[in-house]
N, C-alpha and C. Protein backbone atom coordinates (compact mmCIF):
# COMPACT_ATOMS: atom_id res chain seq x y z
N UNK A 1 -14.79 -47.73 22.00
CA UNK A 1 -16.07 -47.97 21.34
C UNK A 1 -17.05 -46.83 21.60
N UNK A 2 -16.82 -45.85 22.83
CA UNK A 2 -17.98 -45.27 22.92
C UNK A 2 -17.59 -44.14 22.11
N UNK A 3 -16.23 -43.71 22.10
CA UNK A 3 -15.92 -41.97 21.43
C UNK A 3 -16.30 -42.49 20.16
N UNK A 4 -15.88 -44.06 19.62
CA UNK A 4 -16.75 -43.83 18.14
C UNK A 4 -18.55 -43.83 18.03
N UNK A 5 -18.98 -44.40 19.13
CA UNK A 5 -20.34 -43.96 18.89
C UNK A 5 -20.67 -43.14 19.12
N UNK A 6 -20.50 -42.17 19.65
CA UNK A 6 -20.34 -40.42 20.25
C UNK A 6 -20.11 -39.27 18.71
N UNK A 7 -19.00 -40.11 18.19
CA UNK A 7 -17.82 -39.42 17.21
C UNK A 7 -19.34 -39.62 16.23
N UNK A 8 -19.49 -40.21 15.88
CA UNK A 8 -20.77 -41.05 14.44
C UNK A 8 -21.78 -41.02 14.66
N UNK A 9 -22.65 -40.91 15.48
CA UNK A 9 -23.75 -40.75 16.37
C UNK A 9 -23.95 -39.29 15.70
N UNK A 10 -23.05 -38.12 16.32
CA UNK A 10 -23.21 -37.51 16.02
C UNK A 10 -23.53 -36.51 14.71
N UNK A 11 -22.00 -37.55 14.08
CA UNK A 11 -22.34 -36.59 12.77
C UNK A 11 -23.54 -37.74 11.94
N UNK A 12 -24.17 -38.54 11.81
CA UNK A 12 -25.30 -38.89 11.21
C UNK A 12 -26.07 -38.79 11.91
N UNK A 13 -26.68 -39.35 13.08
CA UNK A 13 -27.73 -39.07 13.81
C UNK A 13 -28.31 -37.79 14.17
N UNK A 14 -27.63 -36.96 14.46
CA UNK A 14 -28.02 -35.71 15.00
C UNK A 14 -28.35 -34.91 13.81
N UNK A 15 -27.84 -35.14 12.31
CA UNK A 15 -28.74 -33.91 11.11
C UNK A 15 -29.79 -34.51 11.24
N UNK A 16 -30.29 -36.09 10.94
CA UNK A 16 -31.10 -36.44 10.68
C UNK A 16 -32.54 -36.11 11.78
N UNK A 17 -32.29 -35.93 12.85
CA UNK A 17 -33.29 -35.84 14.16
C UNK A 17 -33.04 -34.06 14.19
N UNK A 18 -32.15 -33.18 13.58
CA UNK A 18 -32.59 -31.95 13.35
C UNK A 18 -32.98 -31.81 12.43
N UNK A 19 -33.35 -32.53 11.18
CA UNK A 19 -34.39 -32.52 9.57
C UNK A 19 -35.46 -32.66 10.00
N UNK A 20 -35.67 -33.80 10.79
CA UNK A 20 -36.79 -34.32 11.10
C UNK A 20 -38.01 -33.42 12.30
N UNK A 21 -36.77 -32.62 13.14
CA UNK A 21 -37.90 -32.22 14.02
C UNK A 21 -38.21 -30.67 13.71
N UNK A 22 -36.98 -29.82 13.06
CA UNK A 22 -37.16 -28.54 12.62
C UNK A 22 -37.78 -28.19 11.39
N UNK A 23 -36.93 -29.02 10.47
CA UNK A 23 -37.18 -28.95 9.16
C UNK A 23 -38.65 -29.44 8.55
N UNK A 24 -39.91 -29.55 9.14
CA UNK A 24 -40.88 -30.08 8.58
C UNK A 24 -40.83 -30.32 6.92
N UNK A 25 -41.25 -29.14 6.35
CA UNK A 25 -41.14 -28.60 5.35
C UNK A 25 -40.68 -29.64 3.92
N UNK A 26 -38.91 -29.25 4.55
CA UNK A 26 -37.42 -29.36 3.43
C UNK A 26 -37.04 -30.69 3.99
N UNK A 27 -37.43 -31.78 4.55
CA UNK A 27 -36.76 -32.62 5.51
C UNK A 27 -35.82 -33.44 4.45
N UNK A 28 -36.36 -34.21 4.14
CA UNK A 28 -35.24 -34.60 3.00
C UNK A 28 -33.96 -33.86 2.54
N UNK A 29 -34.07 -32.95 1.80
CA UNK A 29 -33.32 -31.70 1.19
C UNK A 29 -32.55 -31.41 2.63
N UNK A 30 -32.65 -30.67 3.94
CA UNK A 30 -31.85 -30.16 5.13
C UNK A 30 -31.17 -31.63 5.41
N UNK A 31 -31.93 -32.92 5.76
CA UNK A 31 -31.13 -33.58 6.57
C UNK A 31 -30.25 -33.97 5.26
N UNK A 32 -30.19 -34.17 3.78
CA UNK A 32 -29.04 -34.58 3.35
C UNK A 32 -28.18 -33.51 3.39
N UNK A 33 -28.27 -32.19 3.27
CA UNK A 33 -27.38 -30.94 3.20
C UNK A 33 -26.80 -31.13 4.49
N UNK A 34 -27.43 -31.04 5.62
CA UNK A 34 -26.71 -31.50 7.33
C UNK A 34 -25.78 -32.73 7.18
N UNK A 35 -25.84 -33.68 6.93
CA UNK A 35 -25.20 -35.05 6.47
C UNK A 35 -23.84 -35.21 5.58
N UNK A 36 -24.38 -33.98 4.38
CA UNK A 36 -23.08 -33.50 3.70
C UNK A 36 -21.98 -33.00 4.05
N UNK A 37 -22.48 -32.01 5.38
CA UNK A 37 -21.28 -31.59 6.04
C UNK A 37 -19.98 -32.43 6.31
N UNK A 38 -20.38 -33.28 6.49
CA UNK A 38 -18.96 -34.35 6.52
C UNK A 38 -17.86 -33.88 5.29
N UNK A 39 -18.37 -33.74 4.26
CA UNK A 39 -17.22 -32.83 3.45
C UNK A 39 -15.96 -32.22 3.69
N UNK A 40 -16.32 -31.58 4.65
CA UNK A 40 -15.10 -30.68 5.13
C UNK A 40 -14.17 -31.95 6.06
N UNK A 41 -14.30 -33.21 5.83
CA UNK A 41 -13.29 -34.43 6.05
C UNK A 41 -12.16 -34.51 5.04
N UNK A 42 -12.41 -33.63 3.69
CA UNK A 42 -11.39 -33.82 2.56
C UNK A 42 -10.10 -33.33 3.15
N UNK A 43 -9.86 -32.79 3.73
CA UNK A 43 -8.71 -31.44 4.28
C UNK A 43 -7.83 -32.96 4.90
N UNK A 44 -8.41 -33.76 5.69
CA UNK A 44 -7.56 -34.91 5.74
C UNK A 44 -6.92 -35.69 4.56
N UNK A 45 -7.23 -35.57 3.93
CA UNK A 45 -6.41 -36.01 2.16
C UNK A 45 -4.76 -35.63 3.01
N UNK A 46 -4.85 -33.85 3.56
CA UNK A 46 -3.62 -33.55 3.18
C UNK A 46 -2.27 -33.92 4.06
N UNK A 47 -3.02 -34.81 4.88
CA UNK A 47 -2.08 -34.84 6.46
C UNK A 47 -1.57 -36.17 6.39
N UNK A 48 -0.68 -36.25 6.97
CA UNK A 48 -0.24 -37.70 6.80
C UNK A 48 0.52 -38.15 8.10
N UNK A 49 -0.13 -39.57 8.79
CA UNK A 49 -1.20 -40.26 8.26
C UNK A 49 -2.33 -39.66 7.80
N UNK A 50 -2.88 -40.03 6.69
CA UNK A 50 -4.67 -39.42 6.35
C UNK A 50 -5.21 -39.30 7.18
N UNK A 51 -5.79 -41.02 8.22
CA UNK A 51 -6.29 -40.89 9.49
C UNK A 51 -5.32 -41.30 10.55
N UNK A 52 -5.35 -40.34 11.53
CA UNK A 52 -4.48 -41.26 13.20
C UNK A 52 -5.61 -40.95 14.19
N UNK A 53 -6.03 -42.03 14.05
CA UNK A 53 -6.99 -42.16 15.55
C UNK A 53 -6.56 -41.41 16.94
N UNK A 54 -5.38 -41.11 16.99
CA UNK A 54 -4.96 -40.30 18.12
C UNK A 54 -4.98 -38.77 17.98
N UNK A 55 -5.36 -38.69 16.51
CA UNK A 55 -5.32 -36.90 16.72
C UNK A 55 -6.25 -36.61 16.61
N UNK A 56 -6.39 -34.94 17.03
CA UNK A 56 -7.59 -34.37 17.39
C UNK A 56 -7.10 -33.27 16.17
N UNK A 57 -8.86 -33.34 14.95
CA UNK A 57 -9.26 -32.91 13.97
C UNK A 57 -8.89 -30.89 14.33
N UNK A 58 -9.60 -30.40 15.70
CA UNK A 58 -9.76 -29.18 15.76
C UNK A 58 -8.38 -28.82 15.94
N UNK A 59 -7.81 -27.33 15.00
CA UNK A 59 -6.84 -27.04 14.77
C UNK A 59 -5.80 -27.70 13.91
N UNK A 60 -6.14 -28.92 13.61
CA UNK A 60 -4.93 -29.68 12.96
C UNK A 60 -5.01 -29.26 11.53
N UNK A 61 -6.24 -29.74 11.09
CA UNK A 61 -6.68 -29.79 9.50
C UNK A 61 -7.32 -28.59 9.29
N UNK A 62 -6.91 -27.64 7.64
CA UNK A 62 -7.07 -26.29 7.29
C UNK A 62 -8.79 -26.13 7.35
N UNK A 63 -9.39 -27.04 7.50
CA UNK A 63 -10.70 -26.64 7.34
C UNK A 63 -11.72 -27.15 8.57
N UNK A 64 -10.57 -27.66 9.83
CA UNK A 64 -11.17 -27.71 11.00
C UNK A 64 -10.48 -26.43 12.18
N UNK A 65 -10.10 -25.36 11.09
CA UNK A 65 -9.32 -24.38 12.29
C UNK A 65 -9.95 -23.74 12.48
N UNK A 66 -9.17 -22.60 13.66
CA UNK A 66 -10.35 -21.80 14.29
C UNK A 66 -10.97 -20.74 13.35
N UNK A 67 -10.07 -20.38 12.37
CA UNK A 67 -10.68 -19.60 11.60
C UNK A 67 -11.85 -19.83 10.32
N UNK A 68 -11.83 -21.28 10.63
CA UNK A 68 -12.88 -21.68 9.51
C UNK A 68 -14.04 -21.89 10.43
N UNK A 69 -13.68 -22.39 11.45
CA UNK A 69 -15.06 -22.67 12.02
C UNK A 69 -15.73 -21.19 12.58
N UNK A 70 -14.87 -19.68 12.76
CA UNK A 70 -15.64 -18.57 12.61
C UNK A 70 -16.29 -18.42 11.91
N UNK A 71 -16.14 -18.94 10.25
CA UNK A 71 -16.40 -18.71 9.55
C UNK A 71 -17.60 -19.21 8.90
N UNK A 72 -17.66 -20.98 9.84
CA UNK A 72 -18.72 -21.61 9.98
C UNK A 72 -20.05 -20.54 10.65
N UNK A 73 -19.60 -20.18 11.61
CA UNK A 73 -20.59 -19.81 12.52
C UNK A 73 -21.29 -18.47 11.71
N UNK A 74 -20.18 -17.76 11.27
CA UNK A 74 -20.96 -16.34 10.52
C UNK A 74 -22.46 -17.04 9.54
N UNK A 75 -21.60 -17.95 8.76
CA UNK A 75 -23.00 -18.40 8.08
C UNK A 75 -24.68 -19.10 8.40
N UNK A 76 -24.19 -18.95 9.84
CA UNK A 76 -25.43 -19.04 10.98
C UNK A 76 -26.06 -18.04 10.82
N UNK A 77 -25.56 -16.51 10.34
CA UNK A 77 -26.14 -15.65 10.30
C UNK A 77 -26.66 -15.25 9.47
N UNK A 78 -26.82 -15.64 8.44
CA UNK A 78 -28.04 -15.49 6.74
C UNK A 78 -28.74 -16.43 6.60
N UNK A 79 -30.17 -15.90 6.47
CA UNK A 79 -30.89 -17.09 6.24
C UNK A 79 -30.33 -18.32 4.82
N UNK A 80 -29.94 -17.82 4.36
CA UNK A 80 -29.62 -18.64 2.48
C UNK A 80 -28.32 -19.37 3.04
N UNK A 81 -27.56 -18.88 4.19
CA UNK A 81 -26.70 -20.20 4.04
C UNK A 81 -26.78 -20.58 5.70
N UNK A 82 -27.82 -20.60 6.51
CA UNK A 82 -27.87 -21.33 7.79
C UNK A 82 -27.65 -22.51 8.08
N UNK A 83 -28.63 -23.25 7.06
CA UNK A 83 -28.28 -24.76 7.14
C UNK A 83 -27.12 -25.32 6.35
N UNK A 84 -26.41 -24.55 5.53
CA UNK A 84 -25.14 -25.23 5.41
C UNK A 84 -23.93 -24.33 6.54
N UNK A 85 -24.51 -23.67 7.30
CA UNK A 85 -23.65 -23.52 8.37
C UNK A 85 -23.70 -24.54 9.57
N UNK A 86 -25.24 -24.58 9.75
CA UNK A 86 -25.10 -25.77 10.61
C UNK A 86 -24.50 -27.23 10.47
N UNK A 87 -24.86 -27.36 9.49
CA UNK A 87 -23.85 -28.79 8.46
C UNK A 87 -22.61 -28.94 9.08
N UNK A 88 -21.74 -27.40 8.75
CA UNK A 88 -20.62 -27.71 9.37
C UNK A 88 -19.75 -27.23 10.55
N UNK A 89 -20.98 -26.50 11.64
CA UNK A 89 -21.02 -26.89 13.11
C UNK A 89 -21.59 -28.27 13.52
N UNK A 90 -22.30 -28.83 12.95
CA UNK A 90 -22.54 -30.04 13.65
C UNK A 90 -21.23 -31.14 13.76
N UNK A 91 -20.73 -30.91 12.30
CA UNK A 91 -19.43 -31.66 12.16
C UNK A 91 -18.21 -31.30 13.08
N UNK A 92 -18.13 -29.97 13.45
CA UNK A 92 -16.99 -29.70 14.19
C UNK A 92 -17.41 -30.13 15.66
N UNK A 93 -18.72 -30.11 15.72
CA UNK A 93 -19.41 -30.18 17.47
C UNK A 93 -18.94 -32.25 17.36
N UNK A 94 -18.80 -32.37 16.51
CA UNK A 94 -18.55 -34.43 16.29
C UNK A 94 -17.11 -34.29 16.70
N UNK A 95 -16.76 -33.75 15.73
CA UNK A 95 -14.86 -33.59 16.40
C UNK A 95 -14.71 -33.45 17.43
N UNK A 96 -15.28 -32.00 18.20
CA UNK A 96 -15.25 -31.83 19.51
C UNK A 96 -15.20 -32.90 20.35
N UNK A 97 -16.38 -33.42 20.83
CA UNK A 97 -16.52 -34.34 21.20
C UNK A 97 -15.45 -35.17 20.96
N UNK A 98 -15.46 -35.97 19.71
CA UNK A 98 -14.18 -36.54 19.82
C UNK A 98 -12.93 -36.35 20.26
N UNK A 99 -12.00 -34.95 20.09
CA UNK A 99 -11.32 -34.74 20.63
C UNK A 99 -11.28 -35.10 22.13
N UNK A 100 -12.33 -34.31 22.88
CA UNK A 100 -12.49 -34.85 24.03
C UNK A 100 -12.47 -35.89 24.80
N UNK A 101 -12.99 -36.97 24.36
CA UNK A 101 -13.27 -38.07 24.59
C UNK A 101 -11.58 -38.55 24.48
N UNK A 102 -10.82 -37.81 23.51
CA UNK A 102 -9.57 -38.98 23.33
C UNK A 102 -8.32 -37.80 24.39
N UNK A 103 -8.68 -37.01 24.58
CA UNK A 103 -7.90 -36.25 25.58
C UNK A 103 -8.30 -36.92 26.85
N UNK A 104 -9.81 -37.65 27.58
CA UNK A 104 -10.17 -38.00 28.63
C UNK A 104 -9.24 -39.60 28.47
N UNK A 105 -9.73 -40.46 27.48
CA UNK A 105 -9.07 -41.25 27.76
C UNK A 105 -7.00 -41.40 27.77
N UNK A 106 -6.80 -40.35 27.58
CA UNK A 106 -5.35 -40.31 28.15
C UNK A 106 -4.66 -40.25 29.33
């Protein structure tokens, strides 16, 4: 129960409380673009099972590997696509965690 409140917590709670406290401005507009990030969940379509609660997202699925999430991070580095970089570091920082959490409880 807790890696899923950890796991979900994260990826909704945490855009929304970074819209809210950075984003004055755009808050609406950032926290749904942050929120969207969940997107990059489609790449599970391709695995089968779709979902196994026992695996860990980082490295498995083409759009949770290491080379995408470099790729995440570069877009940290332009202003025009920051916040959809963060979108989908926040999502991989949810995995993380999750992963973790299911490597501890083993």
């Amino acid at each position: 129960m807790l890696r899923f409140l950890i796991h979900y917590g994260i990826h909704f709670l945490v855009p929304i409380v970074i819209g809210l406290t950075f984003y004055k401005k755009n808050q609406l507009k950032v926290i749904l673009i942050l929120l969207a990030g969940i997107v990059i969940d489609i790449d599970h379509l391709w695995a089968n099972p779709v979902f196994d609660p026992e695996r860990c997202s980082i490295g498995f699925h083409p759009l949770h590997s290491y080379w995408a999430i470099g790729i995440y991070f570069l877009l940290l580095s332009f202003r025009k696509t920051r916040v959809y970089g963060l979108a989908l570091i926040i999502h991989i920082l949810a995995d993380w965690a999750d992963c973790s959490l299911l490597l501890q409880s083993k």
